[in-house]
Every structure is written in structure tokens, then in C-alpha cells.
C-alpha atoms as a PDB file:
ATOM      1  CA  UNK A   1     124.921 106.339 110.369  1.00  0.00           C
ATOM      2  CA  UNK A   2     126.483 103.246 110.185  1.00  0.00           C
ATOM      3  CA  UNK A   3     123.895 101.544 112.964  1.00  0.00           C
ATOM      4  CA  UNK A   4     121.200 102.905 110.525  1.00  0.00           C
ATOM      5  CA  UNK A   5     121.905 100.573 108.204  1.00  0.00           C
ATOM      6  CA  UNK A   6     122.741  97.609 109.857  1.00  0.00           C
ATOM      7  CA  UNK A   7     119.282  98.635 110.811  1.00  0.00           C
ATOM      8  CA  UNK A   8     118.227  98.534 106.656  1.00  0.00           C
ATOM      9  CA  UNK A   9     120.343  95.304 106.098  1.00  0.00           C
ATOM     10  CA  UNK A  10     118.993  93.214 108.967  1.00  0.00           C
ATOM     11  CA  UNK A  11     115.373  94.648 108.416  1.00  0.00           C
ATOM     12  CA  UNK A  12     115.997  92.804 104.685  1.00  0.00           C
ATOM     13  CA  UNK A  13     117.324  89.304 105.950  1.00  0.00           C
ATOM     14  CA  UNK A  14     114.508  89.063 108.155  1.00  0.00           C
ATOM     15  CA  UNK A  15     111.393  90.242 107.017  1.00  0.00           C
ATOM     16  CA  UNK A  16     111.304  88.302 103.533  1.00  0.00           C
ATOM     17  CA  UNK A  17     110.730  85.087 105.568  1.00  0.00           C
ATOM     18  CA  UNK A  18     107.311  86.284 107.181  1.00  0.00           C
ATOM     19  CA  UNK A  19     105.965  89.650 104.726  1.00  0.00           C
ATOM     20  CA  UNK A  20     103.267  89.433 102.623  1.00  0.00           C
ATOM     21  CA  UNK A  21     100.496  91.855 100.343  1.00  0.00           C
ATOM     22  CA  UNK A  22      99.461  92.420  97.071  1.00  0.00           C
ATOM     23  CA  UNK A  23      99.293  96.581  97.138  1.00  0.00           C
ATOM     24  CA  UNK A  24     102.642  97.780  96.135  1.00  0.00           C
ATOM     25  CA  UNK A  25     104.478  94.337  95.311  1.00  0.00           C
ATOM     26  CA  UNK A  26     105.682  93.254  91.681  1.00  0.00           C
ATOM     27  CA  UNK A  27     104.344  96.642  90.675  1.00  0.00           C
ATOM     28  CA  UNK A  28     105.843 100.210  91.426  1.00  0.00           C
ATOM     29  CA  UNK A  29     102.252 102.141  92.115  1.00  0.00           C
ATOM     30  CA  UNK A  30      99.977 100.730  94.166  1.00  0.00           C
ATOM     31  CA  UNK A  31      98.496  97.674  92.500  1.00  0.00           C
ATOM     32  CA  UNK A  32      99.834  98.494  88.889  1.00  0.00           C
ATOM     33  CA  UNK A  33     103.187  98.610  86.884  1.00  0.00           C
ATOM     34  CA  UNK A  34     104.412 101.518  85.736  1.00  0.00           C
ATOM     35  CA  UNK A  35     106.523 102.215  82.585  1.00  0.00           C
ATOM     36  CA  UNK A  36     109.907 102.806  84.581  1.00  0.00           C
ATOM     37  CA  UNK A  37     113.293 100.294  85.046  1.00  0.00           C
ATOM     38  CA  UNK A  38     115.064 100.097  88.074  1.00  0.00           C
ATOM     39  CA  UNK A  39     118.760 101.519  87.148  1.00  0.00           C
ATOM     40  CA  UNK A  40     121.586  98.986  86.002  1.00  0.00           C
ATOM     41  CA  UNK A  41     122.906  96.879  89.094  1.00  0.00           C
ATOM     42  CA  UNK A  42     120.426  98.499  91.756  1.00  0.00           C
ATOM     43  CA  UNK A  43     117.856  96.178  94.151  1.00  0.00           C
ATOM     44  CA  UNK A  44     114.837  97.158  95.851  1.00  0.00           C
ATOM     45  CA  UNK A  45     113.133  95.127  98.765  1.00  0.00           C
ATOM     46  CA  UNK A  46     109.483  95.837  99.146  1.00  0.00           C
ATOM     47  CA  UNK A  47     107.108  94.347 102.088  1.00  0.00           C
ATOM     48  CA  UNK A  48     103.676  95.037 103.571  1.00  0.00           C
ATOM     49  CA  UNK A  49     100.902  94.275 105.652  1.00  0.00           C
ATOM     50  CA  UNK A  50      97.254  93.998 104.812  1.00  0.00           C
ATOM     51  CA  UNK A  51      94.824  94.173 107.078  1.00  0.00           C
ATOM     52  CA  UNK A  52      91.144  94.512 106.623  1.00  0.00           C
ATOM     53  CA  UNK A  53      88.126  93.948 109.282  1.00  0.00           C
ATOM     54  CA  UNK A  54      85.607  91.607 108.155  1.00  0.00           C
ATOM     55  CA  UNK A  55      85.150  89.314 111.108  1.00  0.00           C
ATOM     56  CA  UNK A  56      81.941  88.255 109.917  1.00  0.00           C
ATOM     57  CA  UNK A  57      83.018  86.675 107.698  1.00  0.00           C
ATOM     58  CA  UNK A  58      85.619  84.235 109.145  1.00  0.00           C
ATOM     59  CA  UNK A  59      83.056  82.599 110.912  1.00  0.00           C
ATOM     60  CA  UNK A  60      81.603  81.298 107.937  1.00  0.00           C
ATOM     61  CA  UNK A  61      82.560  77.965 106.965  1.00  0.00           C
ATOM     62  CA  UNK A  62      83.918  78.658 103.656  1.00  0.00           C
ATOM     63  CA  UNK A  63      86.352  80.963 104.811  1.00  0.00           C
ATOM     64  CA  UNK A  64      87.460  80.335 108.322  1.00  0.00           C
ATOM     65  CA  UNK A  65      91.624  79.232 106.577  1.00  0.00           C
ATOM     66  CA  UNK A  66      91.292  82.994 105.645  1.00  0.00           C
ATOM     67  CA  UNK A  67      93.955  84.828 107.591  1.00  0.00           C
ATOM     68  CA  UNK A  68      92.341  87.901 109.051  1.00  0.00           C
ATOM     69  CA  UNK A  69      96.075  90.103 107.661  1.00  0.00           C
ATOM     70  CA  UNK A  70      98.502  88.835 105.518  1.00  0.00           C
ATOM     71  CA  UNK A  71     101.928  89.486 105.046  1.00  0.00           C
ATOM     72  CA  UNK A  72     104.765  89.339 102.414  1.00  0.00           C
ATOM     73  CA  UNK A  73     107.484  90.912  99.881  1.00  0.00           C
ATOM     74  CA  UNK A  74     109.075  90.846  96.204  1.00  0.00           C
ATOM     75  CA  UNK A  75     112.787  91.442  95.299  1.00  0.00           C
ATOM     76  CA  UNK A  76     113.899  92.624  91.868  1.00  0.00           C
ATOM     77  CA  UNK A  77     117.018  93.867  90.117  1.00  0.00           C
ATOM     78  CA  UNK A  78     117.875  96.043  87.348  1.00  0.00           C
ATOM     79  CA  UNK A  79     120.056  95.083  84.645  1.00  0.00           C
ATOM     80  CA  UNK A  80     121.524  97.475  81.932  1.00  0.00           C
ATOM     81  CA  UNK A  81     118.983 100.209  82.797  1.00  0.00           C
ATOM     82  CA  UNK A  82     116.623  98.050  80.148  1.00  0.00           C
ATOM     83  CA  UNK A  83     115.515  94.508  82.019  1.00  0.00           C
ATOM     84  CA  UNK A  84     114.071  94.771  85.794  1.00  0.00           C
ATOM     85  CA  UNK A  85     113.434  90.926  86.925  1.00  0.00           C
ATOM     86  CA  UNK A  86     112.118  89.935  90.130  1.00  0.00           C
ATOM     87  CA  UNK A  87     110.117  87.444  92.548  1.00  0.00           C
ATOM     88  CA  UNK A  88     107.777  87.568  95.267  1.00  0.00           C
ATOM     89  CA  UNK A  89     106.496  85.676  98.133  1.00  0.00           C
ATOM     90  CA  UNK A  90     102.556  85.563  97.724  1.00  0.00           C
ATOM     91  CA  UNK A  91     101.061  84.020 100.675  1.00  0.00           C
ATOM     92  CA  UNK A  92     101.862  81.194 103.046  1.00  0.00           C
ATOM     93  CA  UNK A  93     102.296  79.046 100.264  1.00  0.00           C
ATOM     94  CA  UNK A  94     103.586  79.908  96.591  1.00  0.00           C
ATOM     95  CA  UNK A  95     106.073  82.247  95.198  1.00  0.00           C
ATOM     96  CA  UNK A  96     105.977  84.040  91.849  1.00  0.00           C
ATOM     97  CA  UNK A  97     108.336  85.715  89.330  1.00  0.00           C
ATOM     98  CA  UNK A  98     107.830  88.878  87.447  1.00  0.00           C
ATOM     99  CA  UNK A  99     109.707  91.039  84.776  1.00  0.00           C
ATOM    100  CA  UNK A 100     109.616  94.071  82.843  1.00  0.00           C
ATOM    101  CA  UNK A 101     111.664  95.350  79.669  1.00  0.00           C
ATOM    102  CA  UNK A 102     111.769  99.415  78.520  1.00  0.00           C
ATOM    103  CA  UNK A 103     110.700  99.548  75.002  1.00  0.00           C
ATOM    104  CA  UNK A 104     111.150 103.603  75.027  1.00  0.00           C
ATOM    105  CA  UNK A 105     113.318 105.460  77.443  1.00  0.00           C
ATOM    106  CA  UNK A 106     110.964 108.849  78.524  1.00  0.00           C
ATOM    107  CA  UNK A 107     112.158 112.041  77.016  1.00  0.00           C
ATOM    108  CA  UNK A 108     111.242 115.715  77.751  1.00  0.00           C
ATOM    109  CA  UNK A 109     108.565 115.465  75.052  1.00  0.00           C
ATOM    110  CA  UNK A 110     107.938 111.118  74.884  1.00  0.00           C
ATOM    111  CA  UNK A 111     106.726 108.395  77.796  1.00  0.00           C
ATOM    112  CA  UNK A 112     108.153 106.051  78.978  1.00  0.00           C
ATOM    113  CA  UNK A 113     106.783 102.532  77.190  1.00  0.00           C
ATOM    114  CA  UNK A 114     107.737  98.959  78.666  1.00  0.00           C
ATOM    115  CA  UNK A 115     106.325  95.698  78.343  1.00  0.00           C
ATOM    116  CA  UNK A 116     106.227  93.434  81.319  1.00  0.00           C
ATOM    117  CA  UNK A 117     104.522  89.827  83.052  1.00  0.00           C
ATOM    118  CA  UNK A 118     103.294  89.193  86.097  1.00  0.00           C
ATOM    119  CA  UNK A 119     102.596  86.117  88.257  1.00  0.00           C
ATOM    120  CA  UNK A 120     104.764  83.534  86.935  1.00  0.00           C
ATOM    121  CA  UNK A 121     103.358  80.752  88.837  1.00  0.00           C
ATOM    122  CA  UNK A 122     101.733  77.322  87.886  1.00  0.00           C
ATOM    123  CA  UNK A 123      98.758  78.342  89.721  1.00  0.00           C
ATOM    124  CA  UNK A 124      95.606  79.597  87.677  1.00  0.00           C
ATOM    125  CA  UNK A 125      94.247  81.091  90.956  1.00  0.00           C
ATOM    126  CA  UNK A 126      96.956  82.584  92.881  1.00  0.00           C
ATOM    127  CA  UNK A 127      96.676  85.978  95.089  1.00  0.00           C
ATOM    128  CA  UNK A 128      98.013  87.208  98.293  1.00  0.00           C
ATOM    129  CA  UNK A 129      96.018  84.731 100.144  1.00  0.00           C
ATOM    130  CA  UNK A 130      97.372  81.746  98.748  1.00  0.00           C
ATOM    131  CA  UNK A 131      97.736  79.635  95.590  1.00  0.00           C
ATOM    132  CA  UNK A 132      94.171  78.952  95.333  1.00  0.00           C
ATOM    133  CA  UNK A 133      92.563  81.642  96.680  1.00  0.00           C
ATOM    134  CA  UNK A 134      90.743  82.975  93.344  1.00  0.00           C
ATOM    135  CA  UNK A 135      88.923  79.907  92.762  1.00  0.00           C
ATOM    136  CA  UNK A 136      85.687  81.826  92.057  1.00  0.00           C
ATOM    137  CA  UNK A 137      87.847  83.675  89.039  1.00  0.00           C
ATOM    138  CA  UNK A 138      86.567  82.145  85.613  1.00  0.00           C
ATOM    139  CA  UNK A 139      90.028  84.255  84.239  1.00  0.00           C
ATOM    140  CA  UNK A 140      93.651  82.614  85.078  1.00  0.00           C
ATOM    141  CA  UNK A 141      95.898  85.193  87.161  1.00  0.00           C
ATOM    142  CA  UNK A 142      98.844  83.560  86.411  1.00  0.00           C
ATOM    143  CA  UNK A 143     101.055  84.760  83.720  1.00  0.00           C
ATOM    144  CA  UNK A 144      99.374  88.261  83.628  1.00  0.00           C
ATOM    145  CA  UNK A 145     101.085  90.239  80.555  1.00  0.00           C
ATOM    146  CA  UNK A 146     101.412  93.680  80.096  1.00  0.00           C
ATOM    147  CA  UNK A 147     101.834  96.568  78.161  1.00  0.00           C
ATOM    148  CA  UNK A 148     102.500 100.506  80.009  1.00  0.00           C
ATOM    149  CA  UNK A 149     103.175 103.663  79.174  1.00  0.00           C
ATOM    150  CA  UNK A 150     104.131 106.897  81.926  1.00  0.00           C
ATOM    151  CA  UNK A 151     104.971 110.244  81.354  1.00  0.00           C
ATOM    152  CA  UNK A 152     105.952 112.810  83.579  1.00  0.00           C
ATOM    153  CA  UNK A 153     104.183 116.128  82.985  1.00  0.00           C
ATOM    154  CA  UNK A 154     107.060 117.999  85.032  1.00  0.00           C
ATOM    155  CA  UNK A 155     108.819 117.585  82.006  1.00  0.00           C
ATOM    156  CA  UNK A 156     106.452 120.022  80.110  1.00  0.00           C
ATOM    157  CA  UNK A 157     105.626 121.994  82.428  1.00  0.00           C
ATOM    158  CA  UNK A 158     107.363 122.303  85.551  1.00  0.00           C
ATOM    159  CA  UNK A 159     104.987 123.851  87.919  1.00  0.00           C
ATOM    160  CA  UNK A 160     102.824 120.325  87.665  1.00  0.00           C
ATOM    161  CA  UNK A 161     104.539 117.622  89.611  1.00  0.00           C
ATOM    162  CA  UNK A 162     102.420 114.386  88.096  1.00  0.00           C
ATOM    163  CA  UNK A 163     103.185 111.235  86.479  1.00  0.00           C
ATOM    164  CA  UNK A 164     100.593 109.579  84.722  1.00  0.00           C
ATOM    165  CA  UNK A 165     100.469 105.796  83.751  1.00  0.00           C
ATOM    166  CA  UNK A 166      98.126 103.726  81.359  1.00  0.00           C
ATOM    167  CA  UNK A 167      98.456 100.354  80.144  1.00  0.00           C
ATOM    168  CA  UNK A 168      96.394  97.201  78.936  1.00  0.00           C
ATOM    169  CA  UNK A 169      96.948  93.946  80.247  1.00  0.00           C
ATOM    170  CA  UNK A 170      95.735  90.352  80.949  1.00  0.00           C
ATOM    171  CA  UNK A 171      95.077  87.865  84.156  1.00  0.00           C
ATOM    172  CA  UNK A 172      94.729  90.045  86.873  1.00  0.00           C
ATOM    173  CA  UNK A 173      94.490  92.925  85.111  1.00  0.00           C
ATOM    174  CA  UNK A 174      90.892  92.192  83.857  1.00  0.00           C
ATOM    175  CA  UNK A 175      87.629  91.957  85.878  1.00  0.00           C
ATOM    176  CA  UNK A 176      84.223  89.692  86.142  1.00  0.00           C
ATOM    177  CA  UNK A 177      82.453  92.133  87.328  1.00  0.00           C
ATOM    178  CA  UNK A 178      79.523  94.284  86.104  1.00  0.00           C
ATOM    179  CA  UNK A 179      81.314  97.698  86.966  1.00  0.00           C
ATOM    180  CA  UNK A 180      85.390  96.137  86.174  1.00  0.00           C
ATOM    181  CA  UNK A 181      84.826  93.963  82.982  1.00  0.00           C
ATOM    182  CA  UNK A 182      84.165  96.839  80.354  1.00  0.00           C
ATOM    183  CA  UNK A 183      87.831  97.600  81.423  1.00  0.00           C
ATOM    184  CA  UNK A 184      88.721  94.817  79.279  1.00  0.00           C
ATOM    185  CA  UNK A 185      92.267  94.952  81.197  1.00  0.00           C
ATOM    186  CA  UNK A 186      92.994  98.613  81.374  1.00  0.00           C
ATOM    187  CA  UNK A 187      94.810  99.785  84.110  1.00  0.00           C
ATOM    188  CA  UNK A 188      96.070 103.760  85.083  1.00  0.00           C
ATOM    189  CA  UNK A 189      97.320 105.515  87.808  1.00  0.00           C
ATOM    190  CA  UNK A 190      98.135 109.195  88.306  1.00  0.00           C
ATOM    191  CA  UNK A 191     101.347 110.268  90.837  1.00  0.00           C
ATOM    192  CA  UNK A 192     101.247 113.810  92.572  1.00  0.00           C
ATOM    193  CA  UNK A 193     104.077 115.242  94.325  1.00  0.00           C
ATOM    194  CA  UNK A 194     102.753 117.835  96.505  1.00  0.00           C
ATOM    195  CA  UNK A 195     106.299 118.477  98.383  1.00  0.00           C
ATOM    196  CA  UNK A 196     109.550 117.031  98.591  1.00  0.00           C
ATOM    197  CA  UNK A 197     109.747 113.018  99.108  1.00  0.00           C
ATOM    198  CA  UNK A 198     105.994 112.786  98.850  1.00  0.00           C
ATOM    199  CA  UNK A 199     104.057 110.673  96.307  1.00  0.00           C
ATOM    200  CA  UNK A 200     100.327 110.705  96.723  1.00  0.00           C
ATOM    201  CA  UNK A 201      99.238 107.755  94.548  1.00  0.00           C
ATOM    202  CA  UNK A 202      95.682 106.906  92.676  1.00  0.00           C
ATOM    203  CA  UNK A 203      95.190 103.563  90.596  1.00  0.00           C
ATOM    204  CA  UNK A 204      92.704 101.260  88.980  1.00  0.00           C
ATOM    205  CA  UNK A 205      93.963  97.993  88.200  1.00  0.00           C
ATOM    206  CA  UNK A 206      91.435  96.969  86.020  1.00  0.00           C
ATOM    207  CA  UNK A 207      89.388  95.163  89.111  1.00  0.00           C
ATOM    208  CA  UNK A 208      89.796  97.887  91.887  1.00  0.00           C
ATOM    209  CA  UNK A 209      90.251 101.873  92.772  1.00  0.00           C
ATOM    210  CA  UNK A 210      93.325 102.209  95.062  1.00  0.00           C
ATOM    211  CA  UNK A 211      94.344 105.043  96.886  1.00  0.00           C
ATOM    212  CA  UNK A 212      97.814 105.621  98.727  1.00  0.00           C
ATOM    213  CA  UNK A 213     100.891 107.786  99.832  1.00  0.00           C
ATOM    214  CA  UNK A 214     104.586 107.064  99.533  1.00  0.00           C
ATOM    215  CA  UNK A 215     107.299 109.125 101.708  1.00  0.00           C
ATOM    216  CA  UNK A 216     110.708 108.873 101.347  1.00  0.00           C
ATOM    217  CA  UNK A 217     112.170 109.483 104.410  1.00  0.00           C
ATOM    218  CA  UNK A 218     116.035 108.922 103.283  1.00  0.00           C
ATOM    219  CA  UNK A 219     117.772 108.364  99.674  1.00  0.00           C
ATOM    220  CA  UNK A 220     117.399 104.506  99.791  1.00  0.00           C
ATOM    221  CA  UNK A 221     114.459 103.766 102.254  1.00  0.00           C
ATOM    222  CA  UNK A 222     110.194 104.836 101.914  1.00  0.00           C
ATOM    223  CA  UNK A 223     107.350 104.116 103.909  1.00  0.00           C
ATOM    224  CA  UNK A 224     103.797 103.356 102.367  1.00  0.00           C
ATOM    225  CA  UNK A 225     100.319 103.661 102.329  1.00  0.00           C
ATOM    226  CA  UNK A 226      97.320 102.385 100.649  1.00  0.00           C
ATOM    227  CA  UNK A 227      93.381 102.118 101.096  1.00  0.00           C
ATOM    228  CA  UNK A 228      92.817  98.802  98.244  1.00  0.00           C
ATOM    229  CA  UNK A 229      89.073  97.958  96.875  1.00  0.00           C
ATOM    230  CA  UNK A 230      87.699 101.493  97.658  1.00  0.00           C
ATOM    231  CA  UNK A 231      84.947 100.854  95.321  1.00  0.00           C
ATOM    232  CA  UNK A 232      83.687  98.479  97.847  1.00  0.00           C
ATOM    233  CA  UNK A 233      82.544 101.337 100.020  1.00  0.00           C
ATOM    234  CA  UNK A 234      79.850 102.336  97.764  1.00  0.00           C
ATOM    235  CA  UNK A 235      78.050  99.158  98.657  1.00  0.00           C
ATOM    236  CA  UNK A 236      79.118  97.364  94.944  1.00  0.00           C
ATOM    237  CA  UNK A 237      76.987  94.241  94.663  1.00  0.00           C
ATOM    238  CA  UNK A 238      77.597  91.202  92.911  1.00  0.00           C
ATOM    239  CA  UNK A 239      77.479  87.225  94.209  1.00  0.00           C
ATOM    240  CA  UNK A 240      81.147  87.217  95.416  1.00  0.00           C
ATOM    241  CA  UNK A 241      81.024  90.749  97.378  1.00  0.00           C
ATOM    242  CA  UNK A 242      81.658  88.340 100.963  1.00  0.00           C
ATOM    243  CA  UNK A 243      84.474  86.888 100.091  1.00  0.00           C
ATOM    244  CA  UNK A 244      87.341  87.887 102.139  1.00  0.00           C
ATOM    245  CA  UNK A 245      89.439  88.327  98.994  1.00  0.00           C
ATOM    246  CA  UNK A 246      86.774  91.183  97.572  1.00  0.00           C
ATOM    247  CA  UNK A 247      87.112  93.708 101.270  1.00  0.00           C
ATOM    248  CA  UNK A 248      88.504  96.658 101.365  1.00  0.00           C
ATOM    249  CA  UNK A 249      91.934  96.821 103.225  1.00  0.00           C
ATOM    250  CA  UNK A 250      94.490  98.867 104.228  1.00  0.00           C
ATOM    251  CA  UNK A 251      97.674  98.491 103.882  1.00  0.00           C
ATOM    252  CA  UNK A 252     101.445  99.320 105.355  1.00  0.00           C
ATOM    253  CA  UNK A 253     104.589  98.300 104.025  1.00  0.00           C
ATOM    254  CA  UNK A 254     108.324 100.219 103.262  1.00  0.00           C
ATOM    255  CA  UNK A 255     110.738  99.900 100.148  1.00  0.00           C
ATOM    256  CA  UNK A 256     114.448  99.882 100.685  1.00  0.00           C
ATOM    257  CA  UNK A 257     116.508 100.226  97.531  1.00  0.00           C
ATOM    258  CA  UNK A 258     120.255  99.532  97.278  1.00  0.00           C
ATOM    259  CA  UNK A 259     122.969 100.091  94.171  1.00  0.00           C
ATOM    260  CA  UNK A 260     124.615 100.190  91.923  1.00  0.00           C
ATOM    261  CA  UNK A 261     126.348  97.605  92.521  1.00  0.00           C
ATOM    262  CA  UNK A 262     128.675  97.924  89.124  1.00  0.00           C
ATOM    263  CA  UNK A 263     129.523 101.475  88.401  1.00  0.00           C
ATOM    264  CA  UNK A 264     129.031 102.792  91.179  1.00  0.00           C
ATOM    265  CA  UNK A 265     130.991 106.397  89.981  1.00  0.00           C
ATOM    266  CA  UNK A 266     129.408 106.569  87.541  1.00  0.00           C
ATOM    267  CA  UNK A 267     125.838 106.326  89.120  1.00  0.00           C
ATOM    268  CA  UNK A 268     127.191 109.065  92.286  1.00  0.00           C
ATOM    269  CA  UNK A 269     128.099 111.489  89.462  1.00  0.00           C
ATOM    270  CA  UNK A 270     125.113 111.265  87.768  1.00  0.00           C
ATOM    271  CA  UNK A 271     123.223 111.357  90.883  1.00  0.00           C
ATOM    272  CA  UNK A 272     124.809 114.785  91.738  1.00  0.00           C
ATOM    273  CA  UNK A 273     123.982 116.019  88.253  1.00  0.00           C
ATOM    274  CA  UNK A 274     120.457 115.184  88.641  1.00  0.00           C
ATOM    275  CA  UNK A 275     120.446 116.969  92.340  1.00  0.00           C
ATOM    276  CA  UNK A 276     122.024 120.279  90.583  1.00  0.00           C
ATOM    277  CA  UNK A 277     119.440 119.975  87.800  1.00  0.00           C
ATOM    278  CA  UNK A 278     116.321 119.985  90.362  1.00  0.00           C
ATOM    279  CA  UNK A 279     118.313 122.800  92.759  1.00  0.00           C
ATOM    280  CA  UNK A 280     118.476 124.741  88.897  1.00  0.00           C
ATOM    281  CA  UNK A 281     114.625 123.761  88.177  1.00  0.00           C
ATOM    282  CA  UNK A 282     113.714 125.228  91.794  1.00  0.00           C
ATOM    283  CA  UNK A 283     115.870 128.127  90.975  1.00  0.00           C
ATOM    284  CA  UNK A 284     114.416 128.526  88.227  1.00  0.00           C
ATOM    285  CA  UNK A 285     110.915 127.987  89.015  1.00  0.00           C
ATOM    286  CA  UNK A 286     111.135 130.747  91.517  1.00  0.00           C
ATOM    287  CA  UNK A 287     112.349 133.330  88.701  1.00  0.00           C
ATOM    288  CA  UNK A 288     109.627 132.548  86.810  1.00  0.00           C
ATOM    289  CA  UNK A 289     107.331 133.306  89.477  1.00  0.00           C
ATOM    290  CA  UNK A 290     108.852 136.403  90.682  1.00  0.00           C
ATOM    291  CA  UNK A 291     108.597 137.459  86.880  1.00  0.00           C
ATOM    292  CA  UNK A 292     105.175 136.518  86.732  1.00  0.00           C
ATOM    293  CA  UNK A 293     104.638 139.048  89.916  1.00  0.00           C
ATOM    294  CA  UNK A 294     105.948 141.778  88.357  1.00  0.00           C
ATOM    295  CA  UNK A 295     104.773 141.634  85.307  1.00  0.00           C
ATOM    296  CA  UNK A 296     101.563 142.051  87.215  1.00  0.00           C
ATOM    297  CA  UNK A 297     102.699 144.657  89.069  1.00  0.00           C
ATOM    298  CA  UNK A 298     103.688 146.312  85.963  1.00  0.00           C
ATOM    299  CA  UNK A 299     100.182 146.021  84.200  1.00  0.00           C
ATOM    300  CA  UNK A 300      98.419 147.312  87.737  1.00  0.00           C
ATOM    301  CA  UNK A 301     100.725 150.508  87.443  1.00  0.00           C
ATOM    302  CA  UNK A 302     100.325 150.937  83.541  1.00  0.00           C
ATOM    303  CA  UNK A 303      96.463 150.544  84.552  1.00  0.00           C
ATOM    304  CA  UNK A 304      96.645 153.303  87.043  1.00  0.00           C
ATOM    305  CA  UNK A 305      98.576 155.570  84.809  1.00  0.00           C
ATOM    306  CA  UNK A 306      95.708 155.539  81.762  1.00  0.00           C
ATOM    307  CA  UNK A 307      93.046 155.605  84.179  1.00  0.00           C
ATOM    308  CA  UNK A 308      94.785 159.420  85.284  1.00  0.00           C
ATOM    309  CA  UNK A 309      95.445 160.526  82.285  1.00  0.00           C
ATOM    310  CA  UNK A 310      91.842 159.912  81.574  1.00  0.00           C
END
């Protein structure tokens, strides 16, 4: 146990210096916010690798500083269970800030709301390839603001494990492009949990369709998917399609979260509570079901019975 995470905690000294991509960094989908905090006094470390084969391209004179993969990470921090700030290493050669305050806590009948920005940079034309990689962008992707909301349907009804996310928002969030600029900067995502610790994960980000996977595979530490810029499979064509920024990719990365930090008994007890509370749910999910079964066993009898004494 205890070599495990030396494991975690040399994992996160290390691979800040030399991780890199823009799928599941300064957001908590895949490319997009959601409307959720990070709890009071917790971090999270995210990094990942995108990779994408467009060889072709590279030889091309334009584009031969294009790395063929690129690497890289974001940190952020909760504070008061109402501010999550953060920053994240975009590139080879500029770092970025982000934040995100919770207008609305979610309720069992309300969503989640939040506010947030994204891209705190000096440079107009930053992206995971560098600080002027989006040179061919007519709209600024720096200081990308942002409005969210998510709700999680499980609430309602528990027998549908989805989270769904919409929000509006600007720089990055809004596209040039014949098929992405009646968007006008809206952005959604859905979240399925098909079994314990899984997340399968759609988005739009206002530009691209993203599809993806997250698995928890212990309380604090995840492992993630994504397929980025699916839409470019269906042979989309406008004058910047062979730009190395505008492929398809795929991406890996994991997310290690530590805390609290401050109140930290607090936090274990409600922790606990929350575990009883989804061993009840299960519990009580399975009543309903065995209910449901007889009831139907019930009406198949009374059905038998009137069609006899017919």
C-alpha cells in the first residue's frame, strides 16, 4: 500500500515537467467544463498524451515544427467547496491559468450552475501545440469565459446513471466553421455510468465531437480515454482541414486526486455517509425491482384465474 503511493506521489513530481494535451485538461469531461467544484482543500493532477497519424502532413513545409504527439498536464485546487483555480502546461512553450466558481450547488430536483474562464494567457492563439499554433483562428482563444450547467438524472430517477452538461461560452468554445459556427459557443456533454468506476463520456465543445471513457481504478487515481475531432472522419471539408491542429487524435492520460487537506474528519465521515447512501440506493434499487417482478407475477396469475373462470 504504502509503495503504491510513493508510486502516485513520484508519478506527480515527474510527469508535470514533460505532459501535455488538450482532451481532459482545465476541463472535467473531455474537452468541456462541467458545472461541478472540486471539494474544499482537495488537488487533482491530470496528464495525457495525444497522438494522431498524419505523416503527410509533416512533410509539408508549413508544418514540419509540428510535433507528431504532444504531451502535458493542469493542476487545480478547491477552495471552500465554491472556487476551483488551476493552471496548465500547454505545449513546449506557454502555460495558462483557469478557474471556476459554483453559482448553484445541485439538488435532488436543481443542476448544478457555475461560471468559469479558461486560457488565461497573453496569447490570442494558444492550443496544445504551442502559443501560436491557432494562427489561422480569426477568434482569440485566450481568456475563453464560460457559463455551465449539469444535472444528474440519478437523482430523479435512479435506475438512469447520466449526467448531462450544457453551457455557452467564448474563445475556444466557438467555431469558424460551416458545420461549428451556428453553435455560437455552445458546448454539452452527456456522462453514462454503465457499472461501477466507469464513465463513458460524449462532448461537443462547440468546434469538435469527442468521445471517451474514464475508469477509476482506486479512490484517488483514473485512467482515460478519448477519440478528439471525430467529425473529421466524415470527410468535413473546409480550407484548414490539413492542418495538423484540425486531425483526429486519440488520446491517453490518468487523473490522480488528493485531499482534503483541512478537515480531513470531516471529509472521511462524510465520505462514509455517501458510501452507505449508494450501498442503501443499491439496496434499494434491487427492492424495487424484485417488486416490479412480482407485481408481474401477480397480474400473470390474476390473468390466468379470469381466463378459467371464463
Amino acid at each position: 500500500m504504502r509503495g503504491k503511493k510513493y508510486l502516485q506521489i513520484l508519478l506527480l513530481v515527474i510527469v508535470p515537467a514533460i505532459l501535455y494535451s488538450g482532451p481532459f485538461i482545465q476541463g472535467n469531461e473531455i474537452e468541456i467544463p462541467n458545472a461541478y467544484i472540486l471539494p474544499n482543500s482537495y488537488i487533482q493532477f491530470s496528464s495525457a498524451v495525444s497522438l494522431y497519424n498524419q505523416d503527410h502532413l509533416l512533410t509539408q513545409q508549413e508544418f514540419k515544427t509540428f510535433p507528431k504527439y504532444t504531451f502535458g498536464a493542469d493542476l487545480k485546487i478547491g477552495l471552500l467547496n465554491w472556487v476551483e483555480l488551476g493552471f496548465a502546461f500547454l505545449g513546449t512553450d506557454v502555460w495558462s491559468g483557469f478557474g471556476k466558481i459554483r453559482l448553484l450547488r445541485e439538488s435532488g430536483t436543481l443542476p448544478a450552475v457555475a461560471i468559469g474562464i479558461q486560457n488565461i494567457s497573453p496569447y490570442k492563439r494558444l492550443s496544445q501545440y504551442g502559443k501560436n499554433s491557432m494562427t489561422y483562428y480569426k477568434i482569440a482563444q485566450n481568456f475563453s469565459m464560460y457559463g455551465v450547467i449539469s444535472k444528474d438524472l440519478s437523482y430523479i430517477f435512479p435506475s438512469i446513471p447520466v449526467t448531462l452538461t450544457l453551457g455557452i461560452g467564448t474563445g475556444r468554445f466557438q467555431g469558424e466553421r460551416e458545420r461549428s459556427e451556428p453553435w455560437h459557443g455552445i458546448f454539452t456533454g452527456v456522462e453514462i455510468r454503465p457499472i461501477r468506476n466507469l464513465k463513458v463520456i460524449s462532448d461537443i465543445d462547440g468546434k469538435d465531437w469527442n468521445l471517451g471513457a474514464v475508469y477509476r481504478v482506486t479512490y484517488n487515481w483514473e485512467v482515460m480515454f478519448a477519440w478528439t475531432e471525430i467529425e473529421q472522419t466524415f470527410g468535413v471539408n473546409y480550407v484548414h482541414r490539413n492542418v495538423p491542429t484540425e486531425q483526429q487524435k486519440i488520446q491517453l492520460g490518468f487523473r490522480l486526486t488528493y485531499g482534503p487537506f483541512f478537515g480531513a474528519e470531516i471529509q472521511q465521515r462524510r465520505q462514509r455517509e455517501f458510501e452507505i447512501m449508494r450501498s442503501y440506493e443499491e439496496e434499494l434499487e434491487e427492492i424495487r425491482r424484485r417488486r416490479e417482478e412480482a407485481e408481474e407475477e401477480l397480474r400473470r396469475l390474476r390473468r390466468i384465474l379470469e381466463q378459467s373462470g371464463g
